[in-house]
N, C-alpha and C. Protein backbone atom coordinates (compact mmCIF):
# COMPACT_ATOMS: atom_id res chain seq x y z
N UNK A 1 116.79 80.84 107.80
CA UNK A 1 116.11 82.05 108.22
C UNK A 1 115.80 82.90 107.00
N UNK A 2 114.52 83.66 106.95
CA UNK A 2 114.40 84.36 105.81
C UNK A 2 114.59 85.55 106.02
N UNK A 3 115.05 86.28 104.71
CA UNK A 3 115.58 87.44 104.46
C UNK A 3 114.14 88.35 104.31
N UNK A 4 113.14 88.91 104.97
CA UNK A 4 112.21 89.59 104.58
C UNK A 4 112.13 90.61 105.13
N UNK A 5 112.05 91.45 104.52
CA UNK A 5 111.83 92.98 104.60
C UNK A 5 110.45 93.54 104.44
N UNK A 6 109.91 94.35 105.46
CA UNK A 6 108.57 94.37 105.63
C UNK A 6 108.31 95.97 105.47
N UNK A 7 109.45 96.43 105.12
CA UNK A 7 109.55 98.54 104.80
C UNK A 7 108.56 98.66 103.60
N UNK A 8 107.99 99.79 103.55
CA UNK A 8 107.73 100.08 102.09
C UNK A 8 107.62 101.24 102.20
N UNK A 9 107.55 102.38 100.76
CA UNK A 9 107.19 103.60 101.03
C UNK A 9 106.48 104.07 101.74
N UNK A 10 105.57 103.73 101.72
CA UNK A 10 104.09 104.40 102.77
C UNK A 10 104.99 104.63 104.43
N UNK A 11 106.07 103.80 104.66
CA UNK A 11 106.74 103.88 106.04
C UNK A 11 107.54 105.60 105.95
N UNK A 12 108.15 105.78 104.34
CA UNK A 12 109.10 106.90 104.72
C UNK A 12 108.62 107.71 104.24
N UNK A 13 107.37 108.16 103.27
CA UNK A 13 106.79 108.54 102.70
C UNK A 13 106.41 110.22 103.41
N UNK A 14 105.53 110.09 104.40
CA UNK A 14 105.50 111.29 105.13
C UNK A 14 106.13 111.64 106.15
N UNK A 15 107.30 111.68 106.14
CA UNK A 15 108.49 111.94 106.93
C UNK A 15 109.52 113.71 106.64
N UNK A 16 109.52 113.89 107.46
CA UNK A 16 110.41 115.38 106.98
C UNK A 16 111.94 115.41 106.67
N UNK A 17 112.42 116.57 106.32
CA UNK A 17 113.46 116.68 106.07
C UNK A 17 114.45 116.37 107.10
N UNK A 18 114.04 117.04 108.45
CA UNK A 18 115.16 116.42 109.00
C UNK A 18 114.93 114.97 109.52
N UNK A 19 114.07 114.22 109.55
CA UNK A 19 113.77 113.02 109.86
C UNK A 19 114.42 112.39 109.14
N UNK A 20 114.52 112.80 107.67
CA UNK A 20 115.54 111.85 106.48
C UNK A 20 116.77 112.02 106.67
N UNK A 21 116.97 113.28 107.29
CA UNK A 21 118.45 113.52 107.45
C UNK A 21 119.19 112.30 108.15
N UNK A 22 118.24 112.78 109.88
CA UNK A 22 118.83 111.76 110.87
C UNK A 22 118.52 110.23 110.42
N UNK A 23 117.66 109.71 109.30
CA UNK A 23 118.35 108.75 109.46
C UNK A 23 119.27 108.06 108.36
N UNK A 24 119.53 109.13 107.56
CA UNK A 24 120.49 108.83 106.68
C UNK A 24 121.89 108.45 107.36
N UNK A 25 121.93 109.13 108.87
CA UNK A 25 122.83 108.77 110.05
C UNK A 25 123.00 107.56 110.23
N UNK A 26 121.79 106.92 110.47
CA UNK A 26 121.25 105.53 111.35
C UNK A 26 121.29 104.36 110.42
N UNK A 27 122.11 103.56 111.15
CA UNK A 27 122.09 102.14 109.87
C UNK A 27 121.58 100.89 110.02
N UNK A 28 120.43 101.48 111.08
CA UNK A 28 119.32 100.71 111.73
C UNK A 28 118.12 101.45 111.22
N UNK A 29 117.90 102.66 110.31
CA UNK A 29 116.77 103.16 109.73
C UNK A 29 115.76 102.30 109.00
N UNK A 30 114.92 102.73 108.83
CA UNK A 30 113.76 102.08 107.99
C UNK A 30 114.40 102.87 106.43
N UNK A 31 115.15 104.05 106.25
CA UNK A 31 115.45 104.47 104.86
C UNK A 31 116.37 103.06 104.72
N UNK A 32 117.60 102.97 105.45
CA UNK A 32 118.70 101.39 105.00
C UNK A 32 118.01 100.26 104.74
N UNK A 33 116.51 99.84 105.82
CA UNK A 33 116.32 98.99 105.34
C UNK A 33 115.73 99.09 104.03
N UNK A 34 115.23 99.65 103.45
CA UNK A 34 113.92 99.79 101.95
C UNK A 34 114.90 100.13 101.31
N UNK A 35 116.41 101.00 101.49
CA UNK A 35 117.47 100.36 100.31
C UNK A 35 117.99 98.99 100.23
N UNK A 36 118.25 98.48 101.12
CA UNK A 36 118.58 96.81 101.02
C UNK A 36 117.21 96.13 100.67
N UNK A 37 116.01 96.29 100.53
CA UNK A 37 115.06 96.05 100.28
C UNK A 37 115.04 95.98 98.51
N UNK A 38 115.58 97.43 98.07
CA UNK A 38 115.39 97.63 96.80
C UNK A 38 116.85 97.00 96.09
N UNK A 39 117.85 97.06 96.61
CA UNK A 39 119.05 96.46 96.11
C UNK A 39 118.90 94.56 95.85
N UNK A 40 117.89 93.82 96.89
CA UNK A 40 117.78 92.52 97.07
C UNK A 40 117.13 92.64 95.40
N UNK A 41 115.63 93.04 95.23
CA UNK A 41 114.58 93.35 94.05
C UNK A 41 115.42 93.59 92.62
N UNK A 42 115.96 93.86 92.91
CA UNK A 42 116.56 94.09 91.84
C UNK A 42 117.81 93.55 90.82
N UNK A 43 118.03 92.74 91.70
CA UNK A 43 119.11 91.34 91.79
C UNK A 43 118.63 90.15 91.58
């Protein structure tokens, strides 16, 4: 199965403050995924 991640900025890009908040909560966010996104890239 492949590991692909389909997030990119343009997804969190125009999002508000509290939108980032709540999903700095959520570990089903589109912010978690485009960090595991950027942690894979970089490895």
């Amino acid at each position: 199965m492949s590991r692909s991640y389909h997030v990119t900025v343009r997804d969190i890009r125009n999002r508000t403050r509290q939108e980032l908040g709540e999903m700095v909560n959520d570990l089903n966010s589109l912010l978690h995924q485009f960090a595991k996104k950027s942690a894979l890239k970089k490895h």
